[in-house]
PDB file of N, CA and C in Angstrom:
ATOM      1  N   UNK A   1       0.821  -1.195   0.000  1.00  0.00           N
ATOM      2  CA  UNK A   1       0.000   0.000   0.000  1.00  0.00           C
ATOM      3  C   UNK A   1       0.860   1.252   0.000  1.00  0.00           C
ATOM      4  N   UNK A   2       1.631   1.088   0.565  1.00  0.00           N
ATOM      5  CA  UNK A   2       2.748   2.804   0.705  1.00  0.00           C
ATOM      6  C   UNK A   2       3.236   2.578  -0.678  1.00  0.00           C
ATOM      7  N   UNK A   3       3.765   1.844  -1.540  1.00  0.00           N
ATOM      8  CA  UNK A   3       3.885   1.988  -2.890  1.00  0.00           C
ATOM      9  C   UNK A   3       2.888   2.780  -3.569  1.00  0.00           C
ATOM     10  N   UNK A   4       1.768   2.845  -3.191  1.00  0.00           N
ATOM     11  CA  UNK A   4       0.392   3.621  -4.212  1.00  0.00           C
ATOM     12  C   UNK A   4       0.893   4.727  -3.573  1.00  0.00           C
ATOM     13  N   UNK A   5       0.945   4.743  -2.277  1.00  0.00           N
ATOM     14  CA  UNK A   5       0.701   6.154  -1.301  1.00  0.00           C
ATOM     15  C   UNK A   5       2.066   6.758  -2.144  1.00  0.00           C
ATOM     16  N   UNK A   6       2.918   6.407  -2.077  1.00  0.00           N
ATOM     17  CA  UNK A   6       4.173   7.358  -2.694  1.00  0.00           C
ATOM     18  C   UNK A   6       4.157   7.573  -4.513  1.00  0.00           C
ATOM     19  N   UNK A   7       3.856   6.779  -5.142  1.00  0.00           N
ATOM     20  CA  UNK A   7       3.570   7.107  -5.960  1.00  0.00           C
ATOM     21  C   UNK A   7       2.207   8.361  -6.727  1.00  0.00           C
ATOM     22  N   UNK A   8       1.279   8.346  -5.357  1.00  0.00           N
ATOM     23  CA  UNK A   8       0.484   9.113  -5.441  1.00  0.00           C
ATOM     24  C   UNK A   8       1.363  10.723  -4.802  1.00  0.00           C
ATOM     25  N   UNK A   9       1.831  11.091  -3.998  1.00  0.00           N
ATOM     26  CA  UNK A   9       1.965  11.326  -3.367  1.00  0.00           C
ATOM     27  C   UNK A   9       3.539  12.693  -4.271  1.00  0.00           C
ATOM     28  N   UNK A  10       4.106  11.580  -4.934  1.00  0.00           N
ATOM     29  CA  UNK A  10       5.125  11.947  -6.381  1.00  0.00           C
ATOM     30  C   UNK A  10       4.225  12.545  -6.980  1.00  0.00           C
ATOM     31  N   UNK A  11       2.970  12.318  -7.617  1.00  0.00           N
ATOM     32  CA  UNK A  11       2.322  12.686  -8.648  1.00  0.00           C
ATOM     33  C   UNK A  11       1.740  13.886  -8.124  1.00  0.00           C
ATOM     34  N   UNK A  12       0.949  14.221  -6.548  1.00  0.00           N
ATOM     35  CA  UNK A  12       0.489  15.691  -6.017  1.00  0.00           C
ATOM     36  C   UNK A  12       1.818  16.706  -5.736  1.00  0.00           C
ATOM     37  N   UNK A  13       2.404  15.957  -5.609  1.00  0.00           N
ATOM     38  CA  UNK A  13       4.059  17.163  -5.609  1.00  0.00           C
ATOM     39  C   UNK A  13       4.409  17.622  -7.104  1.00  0.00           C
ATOM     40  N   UNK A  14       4.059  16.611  -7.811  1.00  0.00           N
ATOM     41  CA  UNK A  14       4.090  17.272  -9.425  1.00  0.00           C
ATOM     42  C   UNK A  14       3.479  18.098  -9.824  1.00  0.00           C
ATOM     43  N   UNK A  15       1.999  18.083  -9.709  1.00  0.00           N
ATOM     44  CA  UNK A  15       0.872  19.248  -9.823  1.00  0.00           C
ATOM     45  C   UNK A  15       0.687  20.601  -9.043  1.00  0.00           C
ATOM     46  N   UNK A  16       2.295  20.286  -7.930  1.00  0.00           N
ATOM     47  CA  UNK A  16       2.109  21.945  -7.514  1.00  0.00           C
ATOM     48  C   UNK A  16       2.315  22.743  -8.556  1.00  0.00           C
ATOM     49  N   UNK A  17       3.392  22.348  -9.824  1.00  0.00           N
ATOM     50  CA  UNK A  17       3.982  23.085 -10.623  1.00  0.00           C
ATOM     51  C   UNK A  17       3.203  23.150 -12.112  1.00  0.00           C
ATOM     52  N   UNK A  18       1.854  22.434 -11.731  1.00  0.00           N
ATOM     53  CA  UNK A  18       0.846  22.527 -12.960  1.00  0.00           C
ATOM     54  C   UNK A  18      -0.110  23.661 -12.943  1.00  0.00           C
ATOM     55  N   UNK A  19      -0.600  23.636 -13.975  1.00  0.00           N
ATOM     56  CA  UNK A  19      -1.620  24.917 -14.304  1.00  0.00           C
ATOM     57  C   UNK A  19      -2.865  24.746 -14.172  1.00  0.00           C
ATOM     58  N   UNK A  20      -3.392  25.863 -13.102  1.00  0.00           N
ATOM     59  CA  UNK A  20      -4.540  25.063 -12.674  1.00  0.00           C
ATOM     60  C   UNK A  20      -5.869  24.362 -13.589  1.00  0.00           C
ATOM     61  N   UNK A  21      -5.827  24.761 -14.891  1.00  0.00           N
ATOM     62  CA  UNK A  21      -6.672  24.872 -15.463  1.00  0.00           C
ATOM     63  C   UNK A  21      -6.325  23.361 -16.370  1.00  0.00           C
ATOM     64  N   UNK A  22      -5.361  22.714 -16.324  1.00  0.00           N
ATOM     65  CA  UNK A  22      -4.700  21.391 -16.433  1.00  0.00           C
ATOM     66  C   UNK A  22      -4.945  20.206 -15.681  1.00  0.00           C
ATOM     67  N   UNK A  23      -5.386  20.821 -14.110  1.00  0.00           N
ATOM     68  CA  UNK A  23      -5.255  19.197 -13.679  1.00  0.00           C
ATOM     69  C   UNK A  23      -6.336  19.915 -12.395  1.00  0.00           C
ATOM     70  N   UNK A  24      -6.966  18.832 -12.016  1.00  0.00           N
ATOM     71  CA  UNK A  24      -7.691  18.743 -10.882  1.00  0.00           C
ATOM     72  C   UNK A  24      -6.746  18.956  -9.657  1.00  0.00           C
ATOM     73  N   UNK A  25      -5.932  18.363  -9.482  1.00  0.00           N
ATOM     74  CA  UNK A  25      -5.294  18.455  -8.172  1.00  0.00           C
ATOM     75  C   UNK A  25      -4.661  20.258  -8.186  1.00  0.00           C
ATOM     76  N   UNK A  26      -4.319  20.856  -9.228  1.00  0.00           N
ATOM     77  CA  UNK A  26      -3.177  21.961  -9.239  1.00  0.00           C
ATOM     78  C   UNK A  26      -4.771  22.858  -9.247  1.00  0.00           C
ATOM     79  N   UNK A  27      -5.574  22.261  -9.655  1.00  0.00           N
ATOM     80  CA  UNK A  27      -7.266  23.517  -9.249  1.00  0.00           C
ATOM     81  C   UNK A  27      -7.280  23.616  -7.998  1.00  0.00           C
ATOM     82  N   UNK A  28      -6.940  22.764  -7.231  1.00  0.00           N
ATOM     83  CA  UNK A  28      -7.292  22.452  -5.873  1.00  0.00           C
ATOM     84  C   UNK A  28      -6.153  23.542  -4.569  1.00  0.00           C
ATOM     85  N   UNK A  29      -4.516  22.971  -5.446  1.00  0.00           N
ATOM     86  CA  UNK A  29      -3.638  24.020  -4.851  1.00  0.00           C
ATOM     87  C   UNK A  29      -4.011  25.642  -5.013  1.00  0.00           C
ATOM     88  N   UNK A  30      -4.270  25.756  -6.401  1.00  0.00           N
ATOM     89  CA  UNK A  30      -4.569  27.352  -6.545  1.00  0.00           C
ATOM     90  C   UNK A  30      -5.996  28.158  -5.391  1.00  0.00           C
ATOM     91  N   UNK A  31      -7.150  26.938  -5.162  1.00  0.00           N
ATOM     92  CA  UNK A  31      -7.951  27.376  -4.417  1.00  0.00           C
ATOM     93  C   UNK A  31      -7.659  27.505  -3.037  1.00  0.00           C
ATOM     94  N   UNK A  32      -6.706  26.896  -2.471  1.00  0.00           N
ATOM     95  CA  UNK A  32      -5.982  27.059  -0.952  1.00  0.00           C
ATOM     96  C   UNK A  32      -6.395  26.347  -0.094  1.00  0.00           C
ATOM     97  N   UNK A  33      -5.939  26.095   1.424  1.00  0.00           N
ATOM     98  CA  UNK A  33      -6.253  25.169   1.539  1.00  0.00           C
ATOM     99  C   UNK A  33      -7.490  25.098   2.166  1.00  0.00           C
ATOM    100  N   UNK A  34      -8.267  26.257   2.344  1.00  0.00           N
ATOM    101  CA  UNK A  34      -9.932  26.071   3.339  1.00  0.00           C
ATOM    102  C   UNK A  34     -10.386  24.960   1.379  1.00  0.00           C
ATOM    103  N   UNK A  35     -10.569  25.303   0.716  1.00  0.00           N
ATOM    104  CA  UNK A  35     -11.044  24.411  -0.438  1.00  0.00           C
ATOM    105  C   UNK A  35     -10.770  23.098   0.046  1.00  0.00           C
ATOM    106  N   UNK A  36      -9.561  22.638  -0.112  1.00  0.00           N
ATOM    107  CA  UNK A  36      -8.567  21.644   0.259  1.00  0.00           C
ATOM    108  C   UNK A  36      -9.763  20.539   1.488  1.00  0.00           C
ATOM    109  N   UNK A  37      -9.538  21.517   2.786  1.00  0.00           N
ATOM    110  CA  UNK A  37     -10.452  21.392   3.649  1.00  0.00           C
ATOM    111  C   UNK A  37     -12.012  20.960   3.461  1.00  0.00           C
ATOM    112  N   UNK A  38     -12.532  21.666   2.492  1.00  0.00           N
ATOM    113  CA  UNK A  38     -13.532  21.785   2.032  1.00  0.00           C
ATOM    114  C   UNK A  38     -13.946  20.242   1.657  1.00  0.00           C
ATOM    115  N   UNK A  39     -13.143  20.064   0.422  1.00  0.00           N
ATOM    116  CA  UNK A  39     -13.725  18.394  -0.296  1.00  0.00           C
ATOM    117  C   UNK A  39     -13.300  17.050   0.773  1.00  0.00           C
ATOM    118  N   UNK A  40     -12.189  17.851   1.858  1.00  0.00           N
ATOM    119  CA  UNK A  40     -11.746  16.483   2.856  1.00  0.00           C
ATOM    120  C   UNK A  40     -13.809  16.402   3.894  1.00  0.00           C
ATOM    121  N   UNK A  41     -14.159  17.580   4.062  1.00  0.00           N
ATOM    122  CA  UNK A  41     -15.492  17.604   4.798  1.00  0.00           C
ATOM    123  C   UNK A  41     -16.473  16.547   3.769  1.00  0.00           C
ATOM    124  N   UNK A  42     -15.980  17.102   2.620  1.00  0.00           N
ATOM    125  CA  UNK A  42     -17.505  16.502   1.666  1.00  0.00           C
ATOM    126  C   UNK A  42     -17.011  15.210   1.602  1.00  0.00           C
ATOM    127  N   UNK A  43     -15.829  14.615   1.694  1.00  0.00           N
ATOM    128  CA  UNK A  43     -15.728  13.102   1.567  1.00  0.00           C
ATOM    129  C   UNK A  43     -16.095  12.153   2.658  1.00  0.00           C
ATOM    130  N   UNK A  44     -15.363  12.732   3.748  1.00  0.00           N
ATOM    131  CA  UNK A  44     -15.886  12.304   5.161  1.00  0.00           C
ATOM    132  C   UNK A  44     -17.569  12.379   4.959  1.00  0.00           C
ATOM    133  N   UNK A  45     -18.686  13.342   5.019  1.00  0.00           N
ATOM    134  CA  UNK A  45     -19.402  12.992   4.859  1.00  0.00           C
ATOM    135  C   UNK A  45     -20.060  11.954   4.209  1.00  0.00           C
ATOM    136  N   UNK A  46     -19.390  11.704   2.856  1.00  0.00           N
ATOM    137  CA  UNK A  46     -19.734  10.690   1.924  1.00  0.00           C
ATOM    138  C   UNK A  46     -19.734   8.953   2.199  1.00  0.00           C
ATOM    139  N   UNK A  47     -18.403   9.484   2.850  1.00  0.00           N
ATOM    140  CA  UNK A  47     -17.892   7.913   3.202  1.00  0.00           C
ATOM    141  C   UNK A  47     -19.081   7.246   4.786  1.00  0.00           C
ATOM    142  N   UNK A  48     -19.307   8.300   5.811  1.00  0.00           N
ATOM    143  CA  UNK A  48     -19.998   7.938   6.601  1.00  0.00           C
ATOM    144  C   UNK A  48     -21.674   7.409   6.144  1.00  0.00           C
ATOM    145  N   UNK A  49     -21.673   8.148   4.827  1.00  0.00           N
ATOM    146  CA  UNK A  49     -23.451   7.850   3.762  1.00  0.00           C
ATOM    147  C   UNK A  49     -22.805   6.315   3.093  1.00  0.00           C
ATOM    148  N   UNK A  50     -22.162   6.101   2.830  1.00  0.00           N
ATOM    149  CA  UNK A  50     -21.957   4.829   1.998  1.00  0.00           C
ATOM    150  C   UNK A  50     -21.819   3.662   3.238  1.00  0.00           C
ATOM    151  N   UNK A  51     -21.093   4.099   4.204  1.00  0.00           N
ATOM    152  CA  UNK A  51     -20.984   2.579   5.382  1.00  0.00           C
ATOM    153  C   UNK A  51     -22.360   2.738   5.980  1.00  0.00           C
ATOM    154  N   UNK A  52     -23.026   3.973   6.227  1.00  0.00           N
ATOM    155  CA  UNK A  52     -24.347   3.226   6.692  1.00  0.00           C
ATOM    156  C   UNK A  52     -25.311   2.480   5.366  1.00  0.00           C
ATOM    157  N   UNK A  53     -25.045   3.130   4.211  1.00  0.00           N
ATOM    158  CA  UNK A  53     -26.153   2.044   3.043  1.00  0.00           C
ATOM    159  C   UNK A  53     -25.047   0.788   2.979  1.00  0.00           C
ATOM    160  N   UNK A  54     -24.298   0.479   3.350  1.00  0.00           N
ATOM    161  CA  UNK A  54     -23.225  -1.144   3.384  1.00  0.00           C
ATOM    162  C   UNK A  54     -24.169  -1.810   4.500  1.00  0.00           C
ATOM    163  N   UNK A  55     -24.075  -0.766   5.139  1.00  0.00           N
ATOM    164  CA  UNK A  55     -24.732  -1.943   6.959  1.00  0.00           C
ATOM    165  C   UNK A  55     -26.275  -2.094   6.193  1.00  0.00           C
ATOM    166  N   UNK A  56     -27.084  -1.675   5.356  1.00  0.00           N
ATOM    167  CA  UNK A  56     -28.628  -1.310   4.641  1.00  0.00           C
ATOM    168  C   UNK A  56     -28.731  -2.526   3.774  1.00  0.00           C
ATOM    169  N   UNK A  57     -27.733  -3.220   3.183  1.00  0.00           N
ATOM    170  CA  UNK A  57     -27.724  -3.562   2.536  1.00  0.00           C
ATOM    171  C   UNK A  57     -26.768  -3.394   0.749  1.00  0.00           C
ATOM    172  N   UNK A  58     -26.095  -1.439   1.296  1.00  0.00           N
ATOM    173  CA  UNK A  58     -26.102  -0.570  -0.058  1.00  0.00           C
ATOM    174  C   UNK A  58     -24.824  -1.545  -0.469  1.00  0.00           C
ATOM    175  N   UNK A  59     -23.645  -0.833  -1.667  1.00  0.00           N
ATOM    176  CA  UNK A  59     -23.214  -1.165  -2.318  1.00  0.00           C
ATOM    177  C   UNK A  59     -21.260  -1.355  -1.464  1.00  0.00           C
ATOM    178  N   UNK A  60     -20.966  -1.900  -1.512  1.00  0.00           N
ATOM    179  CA  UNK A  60     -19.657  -2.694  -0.844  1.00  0.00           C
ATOM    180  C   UNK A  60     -18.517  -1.437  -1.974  1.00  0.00           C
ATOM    181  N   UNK A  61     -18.525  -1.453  -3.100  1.00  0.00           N
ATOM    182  CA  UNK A  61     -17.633  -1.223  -4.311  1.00  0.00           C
ATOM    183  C   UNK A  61     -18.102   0.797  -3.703  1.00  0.00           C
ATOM    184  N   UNK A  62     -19.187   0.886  -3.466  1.00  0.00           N
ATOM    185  CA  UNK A  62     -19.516   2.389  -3.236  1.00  0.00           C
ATOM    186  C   UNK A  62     -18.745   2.831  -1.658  1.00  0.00           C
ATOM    187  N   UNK A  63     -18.234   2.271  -1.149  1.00  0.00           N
ATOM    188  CA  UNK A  63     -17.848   3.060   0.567  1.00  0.00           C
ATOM    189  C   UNK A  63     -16.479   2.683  -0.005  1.00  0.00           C
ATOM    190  N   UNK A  64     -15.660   1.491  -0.619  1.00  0.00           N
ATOM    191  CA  UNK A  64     -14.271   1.699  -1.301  1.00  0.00           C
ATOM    192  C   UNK A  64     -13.940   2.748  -1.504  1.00  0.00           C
ATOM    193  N   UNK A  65     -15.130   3.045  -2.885  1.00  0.00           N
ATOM    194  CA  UNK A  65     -14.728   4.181  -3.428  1.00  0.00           C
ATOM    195  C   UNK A  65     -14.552   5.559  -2.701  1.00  0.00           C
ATOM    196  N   UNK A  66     -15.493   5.723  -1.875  1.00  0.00           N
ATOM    197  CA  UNK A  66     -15.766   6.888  -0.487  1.00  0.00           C
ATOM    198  C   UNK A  66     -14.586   6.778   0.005  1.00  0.00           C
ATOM    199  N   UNK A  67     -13.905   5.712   0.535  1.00  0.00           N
ATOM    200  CA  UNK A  67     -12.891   6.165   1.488  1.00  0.00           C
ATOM    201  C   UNK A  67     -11.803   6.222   0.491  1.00  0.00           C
ATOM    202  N   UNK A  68     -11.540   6.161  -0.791  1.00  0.00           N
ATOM    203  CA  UNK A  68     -10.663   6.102  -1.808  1.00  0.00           C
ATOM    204  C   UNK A  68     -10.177   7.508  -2.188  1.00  0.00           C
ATOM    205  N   UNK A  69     -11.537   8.445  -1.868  1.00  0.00           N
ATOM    206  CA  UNK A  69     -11.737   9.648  -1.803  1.00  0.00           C
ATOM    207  C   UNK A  69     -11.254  10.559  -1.470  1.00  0.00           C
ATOM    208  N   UNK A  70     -11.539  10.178   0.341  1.00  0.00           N
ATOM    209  CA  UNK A  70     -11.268  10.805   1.656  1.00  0.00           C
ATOM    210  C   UNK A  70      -9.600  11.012   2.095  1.00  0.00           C
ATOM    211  N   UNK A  71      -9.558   9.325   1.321  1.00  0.00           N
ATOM    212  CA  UNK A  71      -7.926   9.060   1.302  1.00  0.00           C
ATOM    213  C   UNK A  71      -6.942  10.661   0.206  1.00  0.00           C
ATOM    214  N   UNK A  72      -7.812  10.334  -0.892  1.00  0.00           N
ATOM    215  CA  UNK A  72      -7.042  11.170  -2.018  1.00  0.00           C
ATOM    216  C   UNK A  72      -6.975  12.317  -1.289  1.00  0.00           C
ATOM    217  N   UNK A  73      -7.927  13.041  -1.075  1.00  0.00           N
ATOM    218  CA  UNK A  73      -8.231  14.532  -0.803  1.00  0.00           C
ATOM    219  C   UNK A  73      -7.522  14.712   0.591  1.00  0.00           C
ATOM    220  N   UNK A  74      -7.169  13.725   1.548  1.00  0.00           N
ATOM    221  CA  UNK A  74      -5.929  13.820   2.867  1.00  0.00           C
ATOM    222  C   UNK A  74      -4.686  14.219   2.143  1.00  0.00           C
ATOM    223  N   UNK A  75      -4.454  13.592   1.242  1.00  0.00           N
ATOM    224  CA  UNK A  75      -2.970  13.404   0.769  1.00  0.00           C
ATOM    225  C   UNK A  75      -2.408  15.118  -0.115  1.00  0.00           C
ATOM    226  N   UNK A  76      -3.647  15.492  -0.728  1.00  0.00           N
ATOM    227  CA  UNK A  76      -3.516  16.841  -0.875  1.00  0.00           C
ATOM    228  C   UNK A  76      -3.645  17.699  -0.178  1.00  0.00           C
ATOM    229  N   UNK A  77      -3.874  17.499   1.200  1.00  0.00           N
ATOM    230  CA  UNK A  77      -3.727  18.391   1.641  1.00  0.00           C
ATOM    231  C   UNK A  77      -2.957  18.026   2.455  1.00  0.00           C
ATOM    232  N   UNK A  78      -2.152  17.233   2.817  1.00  0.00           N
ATOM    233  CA  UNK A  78      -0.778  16.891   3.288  1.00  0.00           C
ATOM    234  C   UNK A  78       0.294  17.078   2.482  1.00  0.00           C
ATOM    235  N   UNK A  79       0.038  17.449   1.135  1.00  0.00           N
ATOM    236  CA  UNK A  79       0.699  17.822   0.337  1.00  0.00           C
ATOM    237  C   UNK A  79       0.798  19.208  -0.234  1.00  0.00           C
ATOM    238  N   UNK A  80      -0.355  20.103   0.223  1.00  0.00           N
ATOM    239  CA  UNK A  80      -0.443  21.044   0.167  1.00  0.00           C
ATOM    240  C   UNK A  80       0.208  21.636   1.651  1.00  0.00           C
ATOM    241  N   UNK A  81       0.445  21.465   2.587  1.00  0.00           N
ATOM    242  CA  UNK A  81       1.224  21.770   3.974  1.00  0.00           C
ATOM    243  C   UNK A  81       2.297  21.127   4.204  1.00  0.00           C
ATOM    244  N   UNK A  82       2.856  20.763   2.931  1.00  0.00           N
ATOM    245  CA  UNK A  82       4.607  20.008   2.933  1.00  0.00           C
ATOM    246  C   UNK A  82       4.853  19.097   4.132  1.00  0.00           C
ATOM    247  N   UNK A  83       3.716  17.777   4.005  1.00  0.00           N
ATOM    248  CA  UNK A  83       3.263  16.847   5.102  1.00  0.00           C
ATOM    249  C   UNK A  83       4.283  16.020   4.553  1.00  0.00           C
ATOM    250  N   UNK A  84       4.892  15.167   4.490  1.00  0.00           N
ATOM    251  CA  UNK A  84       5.245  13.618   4.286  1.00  0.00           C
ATOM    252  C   UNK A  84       4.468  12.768   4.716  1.00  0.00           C
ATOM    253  N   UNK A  85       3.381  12.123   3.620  1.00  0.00           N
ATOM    254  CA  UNK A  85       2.873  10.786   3.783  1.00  0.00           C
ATOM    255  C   UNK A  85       2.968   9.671   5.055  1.00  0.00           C
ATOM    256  N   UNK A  86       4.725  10.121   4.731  1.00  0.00           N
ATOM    257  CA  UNK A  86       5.098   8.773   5.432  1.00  0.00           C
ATOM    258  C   UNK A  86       4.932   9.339   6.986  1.00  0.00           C
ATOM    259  N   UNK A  87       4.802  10.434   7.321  1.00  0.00           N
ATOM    260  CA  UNK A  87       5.090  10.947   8.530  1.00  0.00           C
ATOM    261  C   UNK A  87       3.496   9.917   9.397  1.00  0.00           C
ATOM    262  N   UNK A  88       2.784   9.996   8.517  1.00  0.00           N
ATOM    263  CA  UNK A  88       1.474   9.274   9.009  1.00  0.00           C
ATOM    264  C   UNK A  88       1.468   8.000   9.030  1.00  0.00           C
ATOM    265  N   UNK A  89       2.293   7.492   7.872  1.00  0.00           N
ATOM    266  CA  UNK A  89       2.208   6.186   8.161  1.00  0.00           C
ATOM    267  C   UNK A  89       3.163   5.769   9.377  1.00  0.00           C
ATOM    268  N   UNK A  90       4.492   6.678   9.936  1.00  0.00           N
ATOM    269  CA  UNK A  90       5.467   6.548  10.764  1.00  0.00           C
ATOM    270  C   UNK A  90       4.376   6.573  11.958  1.00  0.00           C
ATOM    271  N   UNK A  91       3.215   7.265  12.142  1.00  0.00           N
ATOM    272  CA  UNK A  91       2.300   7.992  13.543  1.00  0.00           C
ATOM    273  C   UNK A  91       1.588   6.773  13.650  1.00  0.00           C
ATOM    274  N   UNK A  92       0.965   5.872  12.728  1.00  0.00           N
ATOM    275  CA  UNK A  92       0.518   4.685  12.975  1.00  0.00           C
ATOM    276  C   UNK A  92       1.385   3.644  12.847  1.00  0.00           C
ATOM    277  N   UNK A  93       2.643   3.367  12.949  1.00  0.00           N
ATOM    278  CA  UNK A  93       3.318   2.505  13.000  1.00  0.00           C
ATOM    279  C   UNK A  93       3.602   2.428  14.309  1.00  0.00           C
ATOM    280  N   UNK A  94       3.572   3.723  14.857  1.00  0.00           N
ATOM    281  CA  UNK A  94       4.523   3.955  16.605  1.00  0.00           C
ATOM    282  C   UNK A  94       3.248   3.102  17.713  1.00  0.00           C
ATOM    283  N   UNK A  95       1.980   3.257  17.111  1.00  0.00           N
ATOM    284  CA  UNK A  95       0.706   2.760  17.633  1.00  0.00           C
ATOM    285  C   UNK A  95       0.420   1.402  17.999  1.00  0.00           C
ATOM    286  N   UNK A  96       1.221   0.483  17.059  1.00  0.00           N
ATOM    287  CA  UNK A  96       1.347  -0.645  17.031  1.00  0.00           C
ATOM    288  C   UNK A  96       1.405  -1.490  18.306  1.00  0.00           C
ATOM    289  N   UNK A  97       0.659  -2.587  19.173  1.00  0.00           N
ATOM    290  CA  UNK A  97       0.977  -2.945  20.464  1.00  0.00           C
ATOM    291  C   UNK A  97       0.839  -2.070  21.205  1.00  0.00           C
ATOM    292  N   UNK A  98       0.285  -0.871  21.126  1.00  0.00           N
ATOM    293  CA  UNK A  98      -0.338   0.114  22.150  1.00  0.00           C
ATOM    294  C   UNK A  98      -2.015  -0.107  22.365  1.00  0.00           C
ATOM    295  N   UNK A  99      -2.552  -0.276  22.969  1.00  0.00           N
ATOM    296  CA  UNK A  99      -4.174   0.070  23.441  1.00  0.00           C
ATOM    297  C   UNK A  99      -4.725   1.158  22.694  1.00  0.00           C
ATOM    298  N   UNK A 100      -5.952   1.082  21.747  1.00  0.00           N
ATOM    299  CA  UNK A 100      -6.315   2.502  21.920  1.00  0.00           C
ATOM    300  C   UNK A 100      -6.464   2.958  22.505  1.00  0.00           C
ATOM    301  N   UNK A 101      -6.736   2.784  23.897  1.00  0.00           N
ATOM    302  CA  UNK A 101      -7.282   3.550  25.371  1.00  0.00           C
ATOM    303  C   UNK A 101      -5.645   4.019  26.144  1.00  0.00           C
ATOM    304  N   UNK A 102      -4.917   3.332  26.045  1.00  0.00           N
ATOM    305  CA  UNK A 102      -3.599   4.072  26.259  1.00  0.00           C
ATOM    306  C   UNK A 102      -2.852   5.151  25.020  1.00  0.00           C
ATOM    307  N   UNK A 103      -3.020   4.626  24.090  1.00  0.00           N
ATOM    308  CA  UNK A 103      -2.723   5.657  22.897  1.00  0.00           C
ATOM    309  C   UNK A 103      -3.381   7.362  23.407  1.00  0.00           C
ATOM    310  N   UNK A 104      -4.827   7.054  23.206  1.00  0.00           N
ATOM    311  CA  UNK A 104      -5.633   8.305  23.807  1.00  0.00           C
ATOM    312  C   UNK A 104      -5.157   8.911  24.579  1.00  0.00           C
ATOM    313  N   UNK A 105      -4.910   8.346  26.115  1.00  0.00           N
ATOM    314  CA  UNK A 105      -5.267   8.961  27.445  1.00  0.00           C
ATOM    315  C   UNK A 105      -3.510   9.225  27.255  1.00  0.00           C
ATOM    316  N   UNK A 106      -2.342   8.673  26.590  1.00  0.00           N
ATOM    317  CA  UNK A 106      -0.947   9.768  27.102  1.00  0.00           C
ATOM    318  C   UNK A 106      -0.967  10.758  25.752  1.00  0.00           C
ATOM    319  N   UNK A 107      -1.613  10.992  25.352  1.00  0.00           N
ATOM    320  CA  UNK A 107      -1.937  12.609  24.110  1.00  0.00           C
ATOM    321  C   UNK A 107      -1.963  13.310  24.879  1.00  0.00           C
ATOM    322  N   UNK A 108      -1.156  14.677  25.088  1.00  0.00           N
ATOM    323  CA  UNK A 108      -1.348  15.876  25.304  1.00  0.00           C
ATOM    324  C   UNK A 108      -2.448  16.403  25.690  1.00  0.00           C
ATOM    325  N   UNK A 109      -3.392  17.021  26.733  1.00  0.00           N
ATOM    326  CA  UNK A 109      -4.380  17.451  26.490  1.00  0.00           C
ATOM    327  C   UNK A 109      -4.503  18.776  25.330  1.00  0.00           C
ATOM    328  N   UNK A 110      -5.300  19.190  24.920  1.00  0.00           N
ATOM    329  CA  UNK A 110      -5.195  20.156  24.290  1.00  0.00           C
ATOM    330  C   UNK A 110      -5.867  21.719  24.473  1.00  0.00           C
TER     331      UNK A 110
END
């Protein structure tokens, strides 16, 4: 999976230097990142509408695609705030053999 993620990831670092009117992703840099923000809200929403029609009965291939989404539109905007991918996949690696309930409770309050 980090093979897609970096290869994806190569390809949104490419489209900083595209024209917006060329590529979906370089539309997305030029709009900034509340936009950015914007389609990560509308996917999350989406994806939470597709796992409840999965539990309904709805379509298995449709909440893929939702979180396929949610996924893309993270990565631009981790890519739009000079994130490294991997920095996330490093944040869930450290998680590993931890509790979620211990993970939680030593976080920082905020």
């Amino acid at each position: 999976m980090s093979d897609v993620l970096s290869q994806l990831a190569v390809t949104l670092e490419q489209r900083k230097s595209a024209a917006a009117d060329e590529s979906y992703v370089a539309s997305l840099y030029a709009k900034g990142l509340n936009k950015i923000l914007e389609k990560i809200g509308e996917e999350a929403t989406e994806v939470i509408l597709a796992a409840k029609d999965l539990e309904n009965g709805g379509s298995r291939e449709e909440l893929v695609g939702e979180v396929a989404d949610l996924w893309f539109h993270s990565m631009v905007a981790l890519a739009q705030l000079d994130v490294e991918h991997s920095e996330v996949l490093d944040c869930l690696a450290e998680r590993f053999g931890l509790s979620g309930l211990e993970e939680k409770a030593s976080r920082a309050p905020k």
